[in-house]
Protein backbone atom coordinates (compact mmCIF):
# COMPACT_ATOMS: atom_id res chain seq x y z
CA UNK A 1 12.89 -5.76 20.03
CA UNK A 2 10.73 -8.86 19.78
CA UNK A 3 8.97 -8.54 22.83
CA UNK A 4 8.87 -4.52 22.31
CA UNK A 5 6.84 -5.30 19.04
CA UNK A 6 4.49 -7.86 20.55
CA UNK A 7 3.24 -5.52 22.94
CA UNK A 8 2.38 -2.93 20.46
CA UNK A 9 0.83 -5.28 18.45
CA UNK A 10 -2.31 -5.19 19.61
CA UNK A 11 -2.78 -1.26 19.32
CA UNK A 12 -1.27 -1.71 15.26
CA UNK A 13 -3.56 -1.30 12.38
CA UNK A 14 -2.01 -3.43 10.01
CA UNK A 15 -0.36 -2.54 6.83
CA UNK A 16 2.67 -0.97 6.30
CA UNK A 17 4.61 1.83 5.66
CA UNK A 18 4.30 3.34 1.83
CA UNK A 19 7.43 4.47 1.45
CA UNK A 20 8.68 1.15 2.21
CA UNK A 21 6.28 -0.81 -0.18
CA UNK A 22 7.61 -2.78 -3.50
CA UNK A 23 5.28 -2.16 -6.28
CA UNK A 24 5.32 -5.39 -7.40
CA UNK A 25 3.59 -6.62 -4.81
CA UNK A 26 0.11 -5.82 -4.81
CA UNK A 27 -0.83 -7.28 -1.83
CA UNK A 28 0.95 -5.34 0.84
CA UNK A 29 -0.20 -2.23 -1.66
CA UNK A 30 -3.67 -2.84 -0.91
CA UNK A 31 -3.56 -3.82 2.76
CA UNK A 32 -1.71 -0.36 3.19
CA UNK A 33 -4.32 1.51 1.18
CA UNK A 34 -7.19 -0.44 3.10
CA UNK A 35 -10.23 1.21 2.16
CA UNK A 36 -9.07 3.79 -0.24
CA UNK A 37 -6.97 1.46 -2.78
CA UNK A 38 -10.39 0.88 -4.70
CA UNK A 39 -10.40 4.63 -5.46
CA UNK A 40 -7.13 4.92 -6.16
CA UNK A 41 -6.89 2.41 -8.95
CA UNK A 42 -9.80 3.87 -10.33
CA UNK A 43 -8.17 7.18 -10.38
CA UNK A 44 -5.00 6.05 -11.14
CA UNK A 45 -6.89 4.26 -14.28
CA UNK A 46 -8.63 7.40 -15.09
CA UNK A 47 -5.27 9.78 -15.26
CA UNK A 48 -2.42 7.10 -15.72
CA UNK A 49 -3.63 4.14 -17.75
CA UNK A 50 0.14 4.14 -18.95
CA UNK A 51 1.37 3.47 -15.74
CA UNK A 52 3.47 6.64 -16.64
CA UNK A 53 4.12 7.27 -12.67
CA UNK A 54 4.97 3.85 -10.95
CA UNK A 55 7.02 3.78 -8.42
CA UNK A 56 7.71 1.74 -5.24
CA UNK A 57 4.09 2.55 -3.91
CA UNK A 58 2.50 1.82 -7.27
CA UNK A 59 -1.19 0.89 -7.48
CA UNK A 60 -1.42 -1.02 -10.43
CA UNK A 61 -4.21 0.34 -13.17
């Protein structure tokens, strides 16, 4: 499994899966999001500043 994951490495993007993402940690959130999380905070401020909908692939307002 190692060595089946180093040599698709190379061809990965980075990030994650977002189903698989803990809220709480914002970092992984935004390296999954890449270019889009800085729209989607600002939406998510827009509609949600409550944080009403926050679950495990929460952007944080």
């Amino acid at each position: 499994m190692r060595a089946f994951h180093r040599a698709l490495e190379p061809h990965a993007m980075g990030g994650g899966y977002v189903n698989f993402m803990d809220g709480d940690d914002q970092d992984h959130v935004r390296a999954n999001y890449r270019g889009n999380h800085a729209r989607l905070v600002a939406v998510k401020r827009r509609y949600d500043p409550g944080n009403l909908f926050r679950l495990d692939h929460n952007i944080a307002p």
